[in-house]
Structures are given as structure tokens and as C-alpha cells.
N, C-alpha and C. Protein backbone atom coordinates (compact mmCIF):
# COMPACT_ATOMS: atom_id res chain seq x y z
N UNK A 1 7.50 18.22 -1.18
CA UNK A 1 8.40 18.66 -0.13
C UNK A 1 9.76 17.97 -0.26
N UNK A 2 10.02 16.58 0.14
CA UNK A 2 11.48 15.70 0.21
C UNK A 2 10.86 14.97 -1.07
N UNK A 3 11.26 15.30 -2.42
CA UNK A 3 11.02 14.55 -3.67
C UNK A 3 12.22 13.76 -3.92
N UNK A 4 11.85 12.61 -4.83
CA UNK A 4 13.09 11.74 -5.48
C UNK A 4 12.82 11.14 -6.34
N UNK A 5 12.01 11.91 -7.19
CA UNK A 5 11.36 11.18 -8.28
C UNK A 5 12.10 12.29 -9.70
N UNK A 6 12.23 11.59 -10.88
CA UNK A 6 12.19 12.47 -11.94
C UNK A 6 11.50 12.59 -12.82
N UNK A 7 11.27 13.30 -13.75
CA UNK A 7 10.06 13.31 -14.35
C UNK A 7 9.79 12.61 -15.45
N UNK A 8 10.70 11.65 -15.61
CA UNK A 8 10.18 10.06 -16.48
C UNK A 8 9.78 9.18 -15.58
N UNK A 9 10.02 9.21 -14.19
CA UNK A 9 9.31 8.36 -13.57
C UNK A 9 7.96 7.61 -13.82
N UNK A 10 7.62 6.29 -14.26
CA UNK A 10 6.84 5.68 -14.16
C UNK A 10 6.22 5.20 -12.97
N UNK A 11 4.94 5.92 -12.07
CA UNK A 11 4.88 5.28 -10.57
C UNK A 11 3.94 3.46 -10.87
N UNK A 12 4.44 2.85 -10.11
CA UNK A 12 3.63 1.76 -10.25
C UNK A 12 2.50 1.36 -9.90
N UNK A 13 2.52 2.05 -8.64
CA UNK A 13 1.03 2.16 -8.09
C UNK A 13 0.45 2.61 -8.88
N UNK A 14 0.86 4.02 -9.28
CA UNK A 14 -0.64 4.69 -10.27
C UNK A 14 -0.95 3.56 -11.46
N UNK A 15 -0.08 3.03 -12.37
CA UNK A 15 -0.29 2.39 -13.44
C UNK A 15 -1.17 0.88 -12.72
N UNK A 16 -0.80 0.25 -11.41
CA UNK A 16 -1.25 -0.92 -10.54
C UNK A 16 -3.33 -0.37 -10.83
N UNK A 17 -3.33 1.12 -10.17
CA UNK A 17 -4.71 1.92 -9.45
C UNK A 17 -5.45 1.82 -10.97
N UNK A 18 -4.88 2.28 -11.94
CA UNK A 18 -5.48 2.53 -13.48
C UNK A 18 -5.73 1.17 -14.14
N UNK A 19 -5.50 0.32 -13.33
CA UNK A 19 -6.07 -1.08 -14.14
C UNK A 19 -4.97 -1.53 -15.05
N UNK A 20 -3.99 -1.29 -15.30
CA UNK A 20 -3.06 -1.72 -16.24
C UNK A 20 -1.83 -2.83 -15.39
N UNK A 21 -1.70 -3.73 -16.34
CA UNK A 21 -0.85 -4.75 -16.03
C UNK A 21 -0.35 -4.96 -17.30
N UNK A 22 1.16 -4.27 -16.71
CA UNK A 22 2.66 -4.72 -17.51
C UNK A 22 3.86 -4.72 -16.52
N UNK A 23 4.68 -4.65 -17.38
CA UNK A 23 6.34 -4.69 -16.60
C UNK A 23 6.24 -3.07 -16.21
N UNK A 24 5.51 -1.90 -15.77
CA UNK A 24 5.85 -1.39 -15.04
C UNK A 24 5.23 -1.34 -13.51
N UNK A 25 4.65 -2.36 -13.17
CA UNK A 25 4.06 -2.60 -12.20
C UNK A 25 3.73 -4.11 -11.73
N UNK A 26 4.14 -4.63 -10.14
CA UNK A 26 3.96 -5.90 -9.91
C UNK A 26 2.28 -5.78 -9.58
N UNK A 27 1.38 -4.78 -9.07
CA UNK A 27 0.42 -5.02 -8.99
C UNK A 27 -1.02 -5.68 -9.87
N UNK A 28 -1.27 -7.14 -9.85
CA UNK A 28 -2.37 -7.61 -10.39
C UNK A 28 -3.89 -7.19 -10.12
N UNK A 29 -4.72 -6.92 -11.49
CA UNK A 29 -6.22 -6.95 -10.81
C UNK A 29 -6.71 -7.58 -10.23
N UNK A 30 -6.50 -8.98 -9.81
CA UNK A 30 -6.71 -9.80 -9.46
C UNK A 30 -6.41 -9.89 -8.07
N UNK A 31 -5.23 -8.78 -7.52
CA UNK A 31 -5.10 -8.35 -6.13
C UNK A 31 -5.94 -7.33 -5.58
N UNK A 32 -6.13 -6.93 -6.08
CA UNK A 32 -7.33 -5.75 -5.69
C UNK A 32 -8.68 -6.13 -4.94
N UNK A 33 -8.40 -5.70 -3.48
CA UNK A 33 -9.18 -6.55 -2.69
C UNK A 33 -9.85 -5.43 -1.95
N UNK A 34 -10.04 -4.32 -2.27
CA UNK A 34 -11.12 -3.26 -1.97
C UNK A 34 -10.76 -1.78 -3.20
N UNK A 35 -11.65 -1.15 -3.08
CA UNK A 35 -11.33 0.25 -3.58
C UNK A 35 -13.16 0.96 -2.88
N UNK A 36 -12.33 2.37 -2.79
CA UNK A 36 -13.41 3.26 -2.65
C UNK A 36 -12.87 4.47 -3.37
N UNK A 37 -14.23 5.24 -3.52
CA UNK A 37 -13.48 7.22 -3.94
C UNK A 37 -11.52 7.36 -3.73
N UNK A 38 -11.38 7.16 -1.99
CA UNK A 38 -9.94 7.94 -2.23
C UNK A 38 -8.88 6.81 -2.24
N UNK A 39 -9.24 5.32 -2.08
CA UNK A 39 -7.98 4.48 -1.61
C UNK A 39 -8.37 2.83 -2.19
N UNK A 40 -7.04 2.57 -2.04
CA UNK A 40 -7.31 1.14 -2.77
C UNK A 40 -6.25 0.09 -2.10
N UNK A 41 -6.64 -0.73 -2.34
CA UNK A 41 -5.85 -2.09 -1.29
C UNK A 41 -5.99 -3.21 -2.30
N UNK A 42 -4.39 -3.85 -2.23
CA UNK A 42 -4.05 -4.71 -2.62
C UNK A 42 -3.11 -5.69 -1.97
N UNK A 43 -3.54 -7.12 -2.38
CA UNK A 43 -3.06 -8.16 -1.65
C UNK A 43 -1.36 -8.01 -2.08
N UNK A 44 -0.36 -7.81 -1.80
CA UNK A 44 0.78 -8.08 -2.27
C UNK A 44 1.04 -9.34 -3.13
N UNK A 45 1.27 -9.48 -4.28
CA UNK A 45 2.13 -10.51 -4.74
C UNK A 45 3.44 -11.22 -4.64
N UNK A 46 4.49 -10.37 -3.75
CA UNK A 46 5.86 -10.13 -3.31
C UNK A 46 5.24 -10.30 -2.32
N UNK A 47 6.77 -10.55 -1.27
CA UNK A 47 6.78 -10.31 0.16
C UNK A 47 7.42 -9.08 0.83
N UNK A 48 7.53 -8.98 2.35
CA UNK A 48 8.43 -8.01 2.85
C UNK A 48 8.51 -8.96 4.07
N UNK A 49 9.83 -8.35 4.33
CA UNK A 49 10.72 -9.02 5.86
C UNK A 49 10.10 -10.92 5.66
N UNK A 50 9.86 -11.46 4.54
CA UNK A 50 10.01 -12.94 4.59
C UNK A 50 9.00 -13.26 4.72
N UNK A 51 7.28 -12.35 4.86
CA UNK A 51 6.07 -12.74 5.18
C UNK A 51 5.77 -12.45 3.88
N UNK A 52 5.36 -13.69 3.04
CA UNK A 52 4.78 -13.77 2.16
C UNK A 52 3.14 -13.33 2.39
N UNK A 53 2.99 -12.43 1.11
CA UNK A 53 1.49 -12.52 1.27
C UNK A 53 1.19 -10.92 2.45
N UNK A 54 0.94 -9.62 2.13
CA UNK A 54 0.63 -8.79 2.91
C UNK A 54 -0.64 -7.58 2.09
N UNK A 55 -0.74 -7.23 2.94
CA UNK A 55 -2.01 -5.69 1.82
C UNK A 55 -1.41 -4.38 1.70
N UNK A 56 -1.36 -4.07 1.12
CA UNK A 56 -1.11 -2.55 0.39
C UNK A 56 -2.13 -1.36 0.60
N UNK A 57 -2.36 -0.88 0.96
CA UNK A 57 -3.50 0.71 1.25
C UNK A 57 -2.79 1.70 0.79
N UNK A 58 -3.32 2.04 -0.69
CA UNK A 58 -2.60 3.10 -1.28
C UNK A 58 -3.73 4.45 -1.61
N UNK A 59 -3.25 5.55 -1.03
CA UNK A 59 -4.46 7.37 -1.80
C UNK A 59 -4.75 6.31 -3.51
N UNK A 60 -5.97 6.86 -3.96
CA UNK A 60 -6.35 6.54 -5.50
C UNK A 60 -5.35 7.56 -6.19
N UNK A 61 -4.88 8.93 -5.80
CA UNK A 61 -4.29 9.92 -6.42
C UNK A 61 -2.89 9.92 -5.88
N UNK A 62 -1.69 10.35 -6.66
CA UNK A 62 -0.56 10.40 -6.37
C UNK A 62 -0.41 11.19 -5.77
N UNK A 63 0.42 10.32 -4.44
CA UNK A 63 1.60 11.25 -3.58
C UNK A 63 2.75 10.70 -3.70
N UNK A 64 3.71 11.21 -3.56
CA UNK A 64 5.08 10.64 -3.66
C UNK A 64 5.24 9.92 -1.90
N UNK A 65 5.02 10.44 -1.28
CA UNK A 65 5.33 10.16 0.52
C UNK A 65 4.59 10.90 1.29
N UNK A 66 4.83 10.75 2.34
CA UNK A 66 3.98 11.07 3.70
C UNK A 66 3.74 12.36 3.49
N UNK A 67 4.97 13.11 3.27
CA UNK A 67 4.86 14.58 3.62
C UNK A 67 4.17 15.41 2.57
N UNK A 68 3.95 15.03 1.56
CA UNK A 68 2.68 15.51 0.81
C UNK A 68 1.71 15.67 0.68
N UNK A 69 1.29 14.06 1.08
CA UNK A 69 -0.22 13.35 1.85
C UNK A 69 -1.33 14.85 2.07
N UNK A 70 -2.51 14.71 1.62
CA UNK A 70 -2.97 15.78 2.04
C UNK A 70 -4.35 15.21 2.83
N UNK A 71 -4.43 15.61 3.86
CA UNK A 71 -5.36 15.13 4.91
C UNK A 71 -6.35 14.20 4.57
N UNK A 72 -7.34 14.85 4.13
CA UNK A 72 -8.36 13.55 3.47
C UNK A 72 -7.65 12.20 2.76
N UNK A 73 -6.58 12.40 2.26
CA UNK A 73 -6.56 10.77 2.19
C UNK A 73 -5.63 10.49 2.98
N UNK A 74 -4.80 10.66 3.92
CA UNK A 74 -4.03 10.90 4.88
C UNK A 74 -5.23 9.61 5.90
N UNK A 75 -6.25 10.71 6.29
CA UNK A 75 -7.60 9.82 6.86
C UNK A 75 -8.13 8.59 6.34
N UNK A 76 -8.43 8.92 5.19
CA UNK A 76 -8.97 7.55 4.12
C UNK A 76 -8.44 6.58 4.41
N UNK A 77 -6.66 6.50 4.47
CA UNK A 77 -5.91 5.77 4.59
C UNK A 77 -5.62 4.89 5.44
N UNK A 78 -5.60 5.68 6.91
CA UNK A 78 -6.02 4.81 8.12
C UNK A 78 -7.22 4.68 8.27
N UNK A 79 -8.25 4.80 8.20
CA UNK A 79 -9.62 4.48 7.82
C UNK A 79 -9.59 2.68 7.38
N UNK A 80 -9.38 3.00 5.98
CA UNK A 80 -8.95 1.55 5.26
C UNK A 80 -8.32 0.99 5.67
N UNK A 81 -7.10 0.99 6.27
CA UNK A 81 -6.02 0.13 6.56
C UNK A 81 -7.49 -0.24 8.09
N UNK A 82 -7.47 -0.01 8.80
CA UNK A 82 -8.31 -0.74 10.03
C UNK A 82 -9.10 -1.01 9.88
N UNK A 83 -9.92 -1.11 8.49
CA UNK A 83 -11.29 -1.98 7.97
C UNK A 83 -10.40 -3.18 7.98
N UNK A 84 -9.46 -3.23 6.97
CA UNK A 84 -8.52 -4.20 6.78
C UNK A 84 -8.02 -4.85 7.65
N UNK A 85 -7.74 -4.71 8.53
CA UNK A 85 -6.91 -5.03 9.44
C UNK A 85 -8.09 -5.68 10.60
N UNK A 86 -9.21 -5.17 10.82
CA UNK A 86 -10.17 -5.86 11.46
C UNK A 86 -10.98 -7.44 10.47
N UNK A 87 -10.71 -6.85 9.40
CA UNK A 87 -11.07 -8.36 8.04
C UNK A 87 -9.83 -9.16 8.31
N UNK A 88 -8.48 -8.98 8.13
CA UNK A 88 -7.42 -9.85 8.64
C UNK A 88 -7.18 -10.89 9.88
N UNK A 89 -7.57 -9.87 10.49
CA UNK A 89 -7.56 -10.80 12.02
C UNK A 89 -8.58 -11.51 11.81
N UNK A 90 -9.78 -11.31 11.47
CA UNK A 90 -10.76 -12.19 12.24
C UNK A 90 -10.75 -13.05 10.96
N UNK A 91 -10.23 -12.88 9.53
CA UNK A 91 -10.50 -14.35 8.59
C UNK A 91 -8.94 -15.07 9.19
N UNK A 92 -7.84 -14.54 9.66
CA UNK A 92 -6.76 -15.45 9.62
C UNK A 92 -6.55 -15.93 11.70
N UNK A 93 -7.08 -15.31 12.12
CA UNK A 93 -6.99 -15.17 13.81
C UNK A 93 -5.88 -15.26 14.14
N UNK A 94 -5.04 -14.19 13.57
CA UNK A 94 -3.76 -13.79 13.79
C UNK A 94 -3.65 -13.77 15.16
N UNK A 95 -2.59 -13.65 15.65
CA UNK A 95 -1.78 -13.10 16.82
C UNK A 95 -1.43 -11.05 17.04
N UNK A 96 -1.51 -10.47 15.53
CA UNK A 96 -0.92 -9.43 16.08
C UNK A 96 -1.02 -8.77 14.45
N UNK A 97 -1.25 -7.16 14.48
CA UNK A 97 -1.05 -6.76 12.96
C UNK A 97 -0.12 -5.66 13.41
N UNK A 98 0.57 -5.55 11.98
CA UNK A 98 1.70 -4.04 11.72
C UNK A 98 1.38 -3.58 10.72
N UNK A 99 1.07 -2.38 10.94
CA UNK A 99 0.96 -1.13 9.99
C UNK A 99 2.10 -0.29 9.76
N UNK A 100 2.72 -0.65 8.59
CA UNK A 100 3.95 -0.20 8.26
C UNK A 100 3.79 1.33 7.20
N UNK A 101 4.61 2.51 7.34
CA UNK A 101 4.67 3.38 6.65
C UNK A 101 5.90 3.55 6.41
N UNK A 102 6.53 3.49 4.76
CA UNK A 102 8.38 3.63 4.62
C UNK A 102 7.93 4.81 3.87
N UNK A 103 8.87 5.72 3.96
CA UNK A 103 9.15 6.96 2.91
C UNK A 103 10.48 7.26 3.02
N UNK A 104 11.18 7.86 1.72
CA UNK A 104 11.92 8.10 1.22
C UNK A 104 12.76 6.76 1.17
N UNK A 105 14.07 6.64 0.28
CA UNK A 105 14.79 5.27 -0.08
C UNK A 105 15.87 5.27 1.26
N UNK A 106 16.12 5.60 2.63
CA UNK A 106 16.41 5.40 3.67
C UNK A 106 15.55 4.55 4.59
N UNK A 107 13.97 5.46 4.22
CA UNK A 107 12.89 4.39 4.76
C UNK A 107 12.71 3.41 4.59
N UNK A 108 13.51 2.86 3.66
CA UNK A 108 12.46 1.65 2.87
C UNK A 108 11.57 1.71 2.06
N UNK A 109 11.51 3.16 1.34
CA UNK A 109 10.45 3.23 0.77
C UNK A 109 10.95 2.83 -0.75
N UNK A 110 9.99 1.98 -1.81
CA UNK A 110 10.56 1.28 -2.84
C UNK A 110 10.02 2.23 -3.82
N UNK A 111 8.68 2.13 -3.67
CA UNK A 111 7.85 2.85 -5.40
C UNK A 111 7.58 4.23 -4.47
N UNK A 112 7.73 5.60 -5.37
CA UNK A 112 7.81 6.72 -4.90
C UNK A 112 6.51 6.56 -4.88
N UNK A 113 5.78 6.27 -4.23
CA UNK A 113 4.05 6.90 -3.34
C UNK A 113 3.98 6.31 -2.78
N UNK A 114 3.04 7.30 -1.67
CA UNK A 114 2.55 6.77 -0.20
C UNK A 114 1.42 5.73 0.05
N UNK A 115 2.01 5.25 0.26
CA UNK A 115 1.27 3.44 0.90
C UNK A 115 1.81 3.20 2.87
N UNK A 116 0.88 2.41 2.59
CA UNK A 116 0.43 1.78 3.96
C UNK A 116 0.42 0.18 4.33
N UNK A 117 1.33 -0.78 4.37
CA UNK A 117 1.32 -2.24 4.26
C UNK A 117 0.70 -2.35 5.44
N UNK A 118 -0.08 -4.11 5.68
CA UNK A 118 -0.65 -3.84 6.89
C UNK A 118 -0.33 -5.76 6.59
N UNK A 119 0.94 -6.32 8.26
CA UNK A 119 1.01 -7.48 8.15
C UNK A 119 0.44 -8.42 9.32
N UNK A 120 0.27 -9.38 9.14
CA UNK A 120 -0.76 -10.37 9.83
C UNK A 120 0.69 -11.26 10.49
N UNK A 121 0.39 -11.05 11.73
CA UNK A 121 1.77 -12.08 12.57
C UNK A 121 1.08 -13.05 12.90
N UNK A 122 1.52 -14.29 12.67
CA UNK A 122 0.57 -15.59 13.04
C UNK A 122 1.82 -16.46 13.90
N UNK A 123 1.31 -16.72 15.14
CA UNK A 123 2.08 -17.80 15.59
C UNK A 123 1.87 -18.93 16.12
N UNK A 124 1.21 -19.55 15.35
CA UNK A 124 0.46 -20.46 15.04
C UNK A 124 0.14 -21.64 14.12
């Protein structure tokens, strides 16, 4: 639908999801802190907004952004992200979680596919 990708695009996620670690992707195997059939979660290696350390909930299959998303993993997605997010709180006993969605490069969105960050506010 709203694309911004071209067709040399290298996505990172997908190359992160396929097990490969090089310079086209910051994602490590070693972050990979769930997978099922449609979705996969990874610990961030980077930060965002200065909180080091967050999770990633990405479809196993490429979407570029939201508006592509096709229902079932649309679901999957928040599905996972609140498994996650119930494992977060109760190993860190946060104060508060955000479930962030950026799309398109206005959004904030960095690597063209749809992901789901999910951050742990601790004030404490």
C-alpha cells in the first residue's frame, strides 16, 4: 500500500529471522528470545529513546508496515508482544510497559518491516 522500499533493498529483519549474521543486520542469534510458526522476538542490541536494552516482535514473513500486515500475524503479533510483556514485568517488576508501533520514515520507522518494540519503564 504506502511502500518505500526498492528492490535492492536488503530487509534486516528478514536476514536477523533467517539466522544470518553480517553487516546487513544488527540482529544476533543470540538475541532471539522466542520464535513460533508466525513471529519472533528479539532482545534489542541498540537502544531507543536512551533505554538500553528493549524486545522486538517481528511477523516470521515480510511486511514492509502496518498497512500490509495481514491479520493472522497482525494477531500473532499482539499475542506475542503480551506473552512478552507479561515475562518482562514480572522478571524485571517494572513500573509500566510501551508497546511501540513506527511505520513509514516520518514514524520512526527504521528497517522497512513491521515490528512491535515492547519497553520496560523502571523507576526504580
Amino acid at each position: 500500500m504506502y511502500n518505500h522500499i526498492s528492490k535492492e533493498y536488503i530487509c534486516p529483519i528478514c536476514v536477523g529471522i533467517q539466522g544470518i549474521e553480517n553487516d546487513d543486520t544488527m540482529l544476533k542469534q543470540t538475541d532471539l528470545v522466542y520464535k513460533d510458526d508466525l513471529t519472533s522476538v528479539f532482545m534489542n542490541s541498540f537502544f531507543i529513546d536512551g533505554n538500553e536494552g528493549y524486545l522486538i516482535v517481528v511477523p516470521n514473513k515480510h511486511f514492509e508496515n502496518l498497512y500490509d500486515l495481514e491479520p493472522e500475524y497482525a494477531h500473532a503479533i499482539i499475542d506475542t508482544a503480551q506473552k512478552m510483556a507479561v515475562v518482562v514485568r514480572r522478571a524485571y517488576n517494572g513500573d509500566g510497559i510501551t508497546l511501540r508501533q513506527n511505520n513509514e520514515p516520518l514514524g520512526d520507522q527504521h528497517a522497512r518491516y513491521d515490528s512491535s518494540k515492547i519497553r520496560m519503564k523502571l523507576n526504580h
